[in-house]
Protein backbone atom coordinates (compact mmCIF):
# COMPACT_ATOMS: atom_id res chain seq x y z
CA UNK A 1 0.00 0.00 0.00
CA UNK A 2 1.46 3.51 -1.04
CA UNK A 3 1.14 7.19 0.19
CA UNK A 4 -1.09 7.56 -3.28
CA UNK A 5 -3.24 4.67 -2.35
CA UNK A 6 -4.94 6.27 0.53
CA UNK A 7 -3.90 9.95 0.97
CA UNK A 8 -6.27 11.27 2.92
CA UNK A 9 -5.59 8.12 5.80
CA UNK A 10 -2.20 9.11 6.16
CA UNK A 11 -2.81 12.82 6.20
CA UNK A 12 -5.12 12.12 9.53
CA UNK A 13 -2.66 9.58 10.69
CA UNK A 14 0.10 12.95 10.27
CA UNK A 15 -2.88 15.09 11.62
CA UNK A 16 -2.89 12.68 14.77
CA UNK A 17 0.59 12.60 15.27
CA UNK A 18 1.39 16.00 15.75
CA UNK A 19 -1.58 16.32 17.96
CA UNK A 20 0.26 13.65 19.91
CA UNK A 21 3.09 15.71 19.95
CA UNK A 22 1.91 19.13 20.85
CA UNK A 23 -0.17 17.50 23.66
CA UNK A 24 2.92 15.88 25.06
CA UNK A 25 5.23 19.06 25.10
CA UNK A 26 2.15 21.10 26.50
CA UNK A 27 1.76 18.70 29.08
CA UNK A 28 6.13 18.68 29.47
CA UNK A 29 6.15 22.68 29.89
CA UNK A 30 3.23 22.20 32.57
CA UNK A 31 5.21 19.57 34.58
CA UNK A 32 4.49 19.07 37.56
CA UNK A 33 1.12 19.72 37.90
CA UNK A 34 0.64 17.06 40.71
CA UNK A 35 2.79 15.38 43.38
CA UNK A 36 5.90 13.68 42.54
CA UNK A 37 7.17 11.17 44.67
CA UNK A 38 10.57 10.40 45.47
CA UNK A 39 11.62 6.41 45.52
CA UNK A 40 14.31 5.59 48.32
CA UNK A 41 15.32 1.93 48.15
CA UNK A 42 16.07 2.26 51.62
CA UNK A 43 13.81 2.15 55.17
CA UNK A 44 13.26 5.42 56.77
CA UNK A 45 16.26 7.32 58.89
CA UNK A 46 19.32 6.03 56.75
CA UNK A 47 21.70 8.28 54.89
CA UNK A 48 19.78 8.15 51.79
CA UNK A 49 16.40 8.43 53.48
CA UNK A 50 17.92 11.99 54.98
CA UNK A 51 19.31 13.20 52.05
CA UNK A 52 16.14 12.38 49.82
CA UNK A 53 13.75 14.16 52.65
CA UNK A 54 16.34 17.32 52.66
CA UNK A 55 16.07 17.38 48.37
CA UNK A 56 12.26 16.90 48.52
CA UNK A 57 11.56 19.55 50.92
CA UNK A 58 13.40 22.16 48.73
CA UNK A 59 12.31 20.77 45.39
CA UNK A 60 8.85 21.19 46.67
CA UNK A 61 8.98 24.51 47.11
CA UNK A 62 11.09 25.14 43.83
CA UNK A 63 8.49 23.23 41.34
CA UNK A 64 5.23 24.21 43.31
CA UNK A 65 4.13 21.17 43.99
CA UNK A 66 4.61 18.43 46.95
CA UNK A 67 7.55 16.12 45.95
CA UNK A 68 7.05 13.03 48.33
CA UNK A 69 9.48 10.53 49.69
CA UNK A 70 8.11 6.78 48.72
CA UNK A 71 10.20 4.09 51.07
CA UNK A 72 10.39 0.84 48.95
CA UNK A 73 13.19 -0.67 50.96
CA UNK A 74 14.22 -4.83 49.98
CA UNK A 75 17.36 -6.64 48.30
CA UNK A 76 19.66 -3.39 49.23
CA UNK A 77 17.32 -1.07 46.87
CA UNK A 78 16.49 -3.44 43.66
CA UNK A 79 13.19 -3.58 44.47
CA UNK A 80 13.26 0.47 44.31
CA UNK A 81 15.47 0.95 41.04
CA UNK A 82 12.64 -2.30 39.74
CA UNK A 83 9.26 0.16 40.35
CA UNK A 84 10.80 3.20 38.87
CA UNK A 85 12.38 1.27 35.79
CA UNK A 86 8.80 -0.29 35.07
CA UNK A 87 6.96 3.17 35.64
CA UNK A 88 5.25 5.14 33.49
CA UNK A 89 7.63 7.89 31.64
CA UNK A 90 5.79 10.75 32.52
CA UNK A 91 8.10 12.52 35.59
CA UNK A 92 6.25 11.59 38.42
CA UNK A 93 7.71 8.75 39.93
CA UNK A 94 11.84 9.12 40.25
CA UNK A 95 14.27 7.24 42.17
CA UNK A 96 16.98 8.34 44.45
CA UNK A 97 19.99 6.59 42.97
CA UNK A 98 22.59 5.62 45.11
CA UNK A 99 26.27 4.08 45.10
CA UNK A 100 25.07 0.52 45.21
CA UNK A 101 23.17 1.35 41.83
CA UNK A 102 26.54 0.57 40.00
CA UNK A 103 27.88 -2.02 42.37
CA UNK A 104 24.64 -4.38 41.76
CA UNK A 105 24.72 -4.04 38.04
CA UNK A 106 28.16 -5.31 38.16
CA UNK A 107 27.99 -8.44 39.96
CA UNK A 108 24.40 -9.01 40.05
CA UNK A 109 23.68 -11.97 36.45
CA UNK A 110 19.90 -11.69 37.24
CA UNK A 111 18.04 -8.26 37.13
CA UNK A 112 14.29 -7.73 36.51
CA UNK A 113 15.93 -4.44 34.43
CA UNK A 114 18.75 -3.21 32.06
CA UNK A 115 20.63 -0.76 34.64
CA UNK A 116 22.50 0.99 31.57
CA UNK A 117 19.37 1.21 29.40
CA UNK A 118 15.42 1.29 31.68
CA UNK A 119 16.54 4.75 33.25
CA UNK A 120 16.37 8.63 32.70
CA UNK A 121 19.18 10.26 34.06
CA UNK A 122 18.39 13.46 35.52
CA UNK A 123 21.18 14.52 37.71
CA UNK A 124 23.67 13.98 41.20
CA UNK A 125 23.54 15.36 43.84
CA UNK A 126 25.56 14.18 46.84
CA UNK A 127 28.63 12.69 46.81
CA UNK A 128 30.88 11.16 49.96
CA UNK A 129 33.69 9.07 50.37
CA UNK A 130 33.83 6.21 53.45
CA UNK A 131 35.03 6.48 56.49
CA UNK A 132 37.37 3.32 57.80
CA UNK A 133 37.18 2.64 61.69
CA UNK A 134 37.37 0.23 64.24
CA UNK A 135 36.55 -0.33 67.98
CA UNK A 136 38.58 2.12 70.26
CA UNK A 137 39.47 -1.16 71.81
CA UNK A 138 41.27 -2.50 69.24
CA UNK A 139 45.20 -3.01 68.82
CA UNK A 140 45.20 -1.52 65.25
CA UNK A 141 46.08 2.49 65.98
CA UNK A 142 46.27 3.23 62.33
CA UNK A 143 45.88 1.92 58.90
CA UNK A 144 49.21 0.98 58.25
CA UNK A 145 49.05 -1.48 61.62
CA UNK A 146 45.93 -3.44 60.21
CA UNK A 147 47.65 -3.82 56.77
CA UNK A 148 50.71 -5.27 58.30
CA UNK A 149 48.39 -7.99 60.77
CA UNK A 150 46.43 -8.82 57.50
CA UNK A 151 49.53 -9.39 55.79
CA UNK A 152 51.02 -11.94 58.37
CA UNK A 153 47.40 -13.62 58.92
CA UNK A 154 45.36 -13.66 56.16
CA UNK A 155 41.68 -13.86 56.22
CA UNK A 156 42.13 -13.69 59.73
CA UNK A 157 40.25 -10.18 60.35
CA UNK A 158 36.75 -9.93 59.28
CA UNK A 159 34.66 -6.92 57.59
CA UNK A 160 31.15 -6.87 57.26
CA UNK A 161 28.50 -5.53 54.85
CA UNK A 162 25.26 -4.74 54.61
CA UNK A 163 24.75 -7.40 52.07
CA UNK A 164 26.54 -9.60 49.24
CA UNK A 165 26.95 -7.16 45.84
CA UNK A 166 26.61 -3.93 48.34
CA UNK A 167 29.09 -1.01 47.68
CA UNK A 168 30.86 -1.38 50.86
CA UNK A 169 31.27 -4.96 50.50
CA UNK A 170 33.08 -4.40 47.19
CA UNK A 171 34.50 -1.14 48.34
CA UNK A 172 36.47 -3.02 50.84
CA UNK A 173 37.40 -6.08 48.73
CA UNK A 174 38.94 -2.90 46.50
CA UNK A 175 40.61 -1.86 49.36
CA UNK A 176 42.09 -5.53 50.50
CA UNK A 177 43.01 -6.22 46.50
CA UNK A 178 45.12 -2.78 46.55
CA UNK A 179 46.80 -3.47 50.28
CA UNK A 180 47.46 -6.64 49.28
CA UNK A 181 45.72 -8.17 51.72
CA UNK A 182 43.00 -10.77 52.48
CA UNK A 183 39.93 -10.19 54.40
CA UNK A 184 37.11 -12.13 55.84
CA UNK A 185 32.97 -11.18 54.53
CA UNK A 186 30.51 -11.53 56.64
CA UNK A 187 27.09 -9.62 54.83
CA UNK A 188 24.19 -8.62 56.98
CA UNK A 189 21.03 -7.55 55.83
CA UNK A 190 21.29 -4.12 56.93
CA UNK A 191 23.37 -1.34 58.68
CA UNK A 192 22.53 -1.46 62.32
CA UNK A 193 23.24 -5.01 62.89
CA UNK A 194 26.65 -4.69 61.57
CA UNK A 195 27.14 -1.63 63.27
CA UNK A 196 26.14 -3.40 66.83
CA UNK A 197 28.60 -6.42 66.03
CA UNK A 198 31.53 -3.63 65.76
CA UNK A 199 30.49 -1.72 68.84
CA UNK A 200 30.27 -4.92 70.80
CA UNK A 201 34.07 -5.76 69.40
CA UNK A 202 32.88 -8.79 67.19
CA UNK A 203 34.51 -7.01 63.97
CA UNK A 204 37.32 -6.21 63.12
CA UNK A 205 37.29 -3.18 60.55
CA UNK A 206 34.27 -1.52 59.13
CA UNK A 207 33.56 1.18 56.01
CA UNK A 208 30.71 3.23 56.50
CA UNK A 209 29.38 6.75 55.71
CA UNK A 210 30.49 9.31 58.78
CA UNK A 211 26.76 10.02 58.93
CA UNK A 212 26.48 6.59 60.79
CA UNK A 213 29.92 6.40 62.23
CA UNK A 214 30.27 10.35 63.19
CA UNK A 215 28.53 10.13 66.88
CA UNK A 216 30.36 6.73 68.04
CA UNK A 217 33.29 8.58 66.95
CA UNK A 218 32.22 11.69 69.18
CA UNK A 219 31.69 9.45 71.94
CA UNK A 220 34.95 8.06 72.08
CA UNK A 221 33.78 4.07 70.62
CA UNK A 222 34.89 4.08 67.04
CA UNK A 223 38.02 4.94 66.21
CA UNK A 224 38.76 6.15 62.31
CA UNK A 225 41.50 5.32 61.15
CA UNK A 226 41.21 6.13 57.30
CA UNK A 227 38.70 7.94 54.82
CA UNK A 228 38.54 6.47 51.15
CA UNK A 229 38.67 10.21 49.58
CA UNK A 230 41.47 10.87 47.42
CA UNK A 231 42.66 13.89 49.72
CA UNK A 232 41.65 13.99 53.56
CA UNK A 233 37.83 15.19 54.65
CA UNK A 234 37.95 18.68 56.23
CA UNK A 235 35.38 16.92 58.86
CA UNK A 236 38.03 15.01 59.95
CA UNK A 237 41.42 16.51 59.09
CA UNK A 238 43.40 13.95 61.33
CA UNK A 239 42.41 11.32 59.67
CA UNK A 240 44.29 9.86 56.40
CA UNK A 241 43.21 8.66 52.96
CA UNK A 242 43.84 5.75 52.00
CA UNK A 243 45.49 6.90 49.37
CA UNK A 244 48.57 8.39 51.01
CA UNK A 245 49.38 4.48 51.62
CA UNK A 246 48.55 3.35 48.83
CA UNK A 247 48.20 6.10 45.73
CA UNK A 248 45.15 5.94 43.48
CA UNK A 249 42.81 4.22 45.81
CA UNK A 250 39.45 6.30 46.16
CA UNK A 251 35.98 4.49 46.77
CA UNK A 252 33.16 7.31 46.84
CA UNK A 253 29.81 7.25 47.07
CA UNK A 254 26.84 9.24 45.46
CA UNK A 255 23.10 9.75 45.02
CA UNK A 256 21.62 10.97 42.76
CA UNK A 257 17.74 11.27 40.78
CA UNK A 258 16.87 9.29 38.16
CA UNK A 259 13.61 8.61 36.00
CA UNK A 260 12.33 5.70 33.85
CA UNK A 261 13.33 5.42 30.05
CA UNK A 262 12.23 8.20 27.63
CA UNK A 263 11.21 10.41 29.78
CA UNK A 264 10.57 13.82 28.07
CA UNK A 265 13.57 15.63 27.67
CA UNK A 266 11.78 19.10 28.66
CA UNK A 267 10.87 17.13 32.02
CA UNK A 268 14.35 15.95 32.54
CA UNK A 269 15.62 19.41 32.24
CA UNK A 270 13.08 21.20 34.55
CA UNK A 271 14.05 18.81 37.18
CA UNK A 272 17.63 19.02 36.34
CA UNK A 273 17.30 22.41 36.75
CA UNK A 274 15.48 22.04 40.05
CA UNK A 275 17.83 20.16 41.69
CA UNK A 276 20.79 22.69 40.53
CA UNK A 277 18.69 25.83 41.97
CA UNK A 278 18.23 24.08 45.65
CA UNK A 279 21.44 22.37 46.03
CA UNK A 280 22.97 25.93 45.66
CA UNK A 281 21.41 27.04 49.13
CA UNK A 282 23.70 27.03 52.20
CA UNK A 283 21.79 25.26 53.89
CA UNK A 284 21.39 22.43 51.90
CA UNK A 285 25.16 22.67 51.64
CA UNK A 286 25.85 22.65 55.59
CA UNK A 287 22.90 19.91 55.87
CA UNK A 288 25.16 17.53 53.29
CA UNK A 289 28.44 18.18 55.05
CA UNK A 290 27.47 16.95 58.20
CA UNK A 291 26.45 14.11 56.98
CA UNK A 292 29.72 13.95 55.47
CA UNK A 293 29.21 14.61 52.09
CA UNK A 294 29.32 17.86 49.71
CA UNK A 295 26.88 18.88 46.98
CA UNK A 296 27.72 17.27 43.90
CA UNK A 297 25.23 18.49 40.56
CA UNK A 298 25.91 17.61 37.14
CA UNK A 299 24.24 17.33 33.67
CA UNK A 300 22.07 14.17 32.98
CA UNK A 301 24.99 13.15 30.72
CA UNK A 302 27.82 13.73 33.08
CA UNK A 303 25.42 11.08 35.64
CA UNK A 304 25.14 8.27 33.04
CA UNK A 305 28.91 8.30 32.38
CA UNK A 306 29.60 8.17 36.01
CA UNK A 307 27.61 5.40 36.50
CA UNK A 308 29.00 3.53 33.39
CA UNK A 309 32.42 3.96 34.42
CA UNK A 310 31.58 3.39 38.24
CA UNK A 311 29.49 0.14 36.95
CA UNK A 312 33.24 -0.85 34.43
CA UNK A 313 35.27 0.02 38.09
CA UNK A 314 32.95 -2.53 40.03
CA UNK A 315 32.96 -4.93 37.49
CA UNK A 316 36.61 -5.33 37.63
CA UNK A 317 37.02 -5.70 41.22
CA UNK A 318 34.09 -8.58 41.33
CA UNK A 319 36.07 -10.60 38.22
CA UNK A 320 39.48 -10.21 40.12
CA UNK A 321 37.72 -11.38 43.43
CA UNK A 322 35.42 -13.66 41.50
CA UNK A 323 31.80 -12.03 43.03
CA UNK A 324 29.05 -13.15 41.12
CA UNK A 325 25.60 -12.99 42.62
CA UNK A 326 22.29 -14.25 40.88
């Protein structure tokens, strides 16, 4: 059948289209004209959850209309990146990406979603390094005394996680590949009950965010005896980086928002440029640097590149260590 067969059918089918079109940027340049909600993969009170409720409050006010947190915590925040990846493209349901985002897609065979291909990126917005401690009771003053135990009894020391595939499980196997040293795993589902096991001196070594680690710190149980920044955190100045021992090592984390796939790119940009006009305030700024972490806003591109290359990273740390999770 040809354009000459039936012109007038594909003149309305033309006629239709554009309709389509003009509808959908109308409705683009109008956005939001009803709540948005927020998707933490996380349970309430966490580092994420506290960052997403500080964003939320400000976007609200910036777009006009009520941006709500939605909790959908399970399998260390698949079941979050799963609902947004399956939702409908239309800017109202986003999800707070985080630094396990990349670390998942690397060693995880079996996902409900394509991690480089079901998502809008829309921007970052936090970023933080980890904070190395251990009990104030234990022998190891500094980093360079755990190294050199490790060394003379491998897999002797343990580390735990909040879960198999998490970022701080593979940020530390990172750290162990570049000191040369071998480590013991033991996940948990979870960051309190890991955090009890250290406090109660039944770990060894822990990396965390100094959001949880900061007041155990303050109170004289944690000691820190490394951050994973490239250069030292002005929170804590007397603590080294890891990479003064050993040079290149840096294991950050982020969050950041994300939509599902083709989501309209005037949408993406109003949001975009949402997130850029709150996370200039000071107070957002003060908010994220005492929870350790330091405004961090980039273009939609600049966040898919950083989570391809963070996703490459990860991938080669889980083949060297052999991590492979279904």
């Amino acid at each position: 059948m040809s354009i000459n067969t039936y012109p007038f059918l594909y003149r309305y089918l033309i006629f239709i289209f554009l309709i389509f079109l003009s509808i959908t940027n109308l409705n683009a340049q109008d956005f939001p004209t009803k709540p948005v909600n927020l998707v933490v993969g996380f349970g309430p009170g966490g580092n994420a959850d506290i960052v997403a409720r500080l964003l939320a409050q400000k976007m609200s006010e910036n777009l006009g209309q009520p941006v709500l947190v939605e909790n959908k915590g399970g399998a260390g925040g698949l079941l979050a990146s799963e609902l947004v990846a399956k939702a409908t493209p239309d800017g109202y349901r986003l999800s707070l990406v985080s630094g396990a985002f990349p670390t998942q897609a690397a060693v995880i065979s079996k996902l409900s979603f394509d991690p480089m291909y079901d998502f809008s990126w829309i921007s970052t917005v936090i970023s933080y390094p980890m904070v190395v401690v251990v009990n104030s009771e234990s022998p190891f003053m500094n980093l360079q005394d755990l190294i050199k135990y490790a060394k003379d009894n491998p897999r002797k020391l343990n580390y735990p996680s909040p879960g198999n595939g998490s970022l701080f499980h593979l940020a530390t196997e990172y750290f162990s590949s570049s000191a040369g040293i071998e480590l013991t795993h033991i996940p948990f589902k979870g960051g309190s009950p890991q955090l009890n096991e250290l406090l109660a001196g039944r770990l060894d070594v822990m990396f965390d965010t100094l959001a949880v680690v900061l007041p155990h710190l303050n109170s004289g149980k944690l000691r820190a005896i490394a951050v994973t920044s490239e250069k030292r955190m002005s929170q804590l100045p007397n603590v080294p980086a890891a990479a003064e021992f050993m040079p290149g090592f840096e294991a950050g984390s982020f969050l950041g928002v994300a939509g599902p796939r083709g989501l309209n790119q005037d949408v993406i940009s109003k949001l975009n440029g949402s997130i850029r006009s709150v996370a200039s305030k000071t107070d957002l700024k003060q908010k994220f640097y005492e929870l350790g972490g330091e405004v961090w806003v980039g273009s939609p591109k600049e966040m898919g590149d950083y989570i391809y290359k963070s996703t490459q990273k990860w991938k080669r740390v889980a083949q060297e260590k052999s991590l492979k999770f279904d």
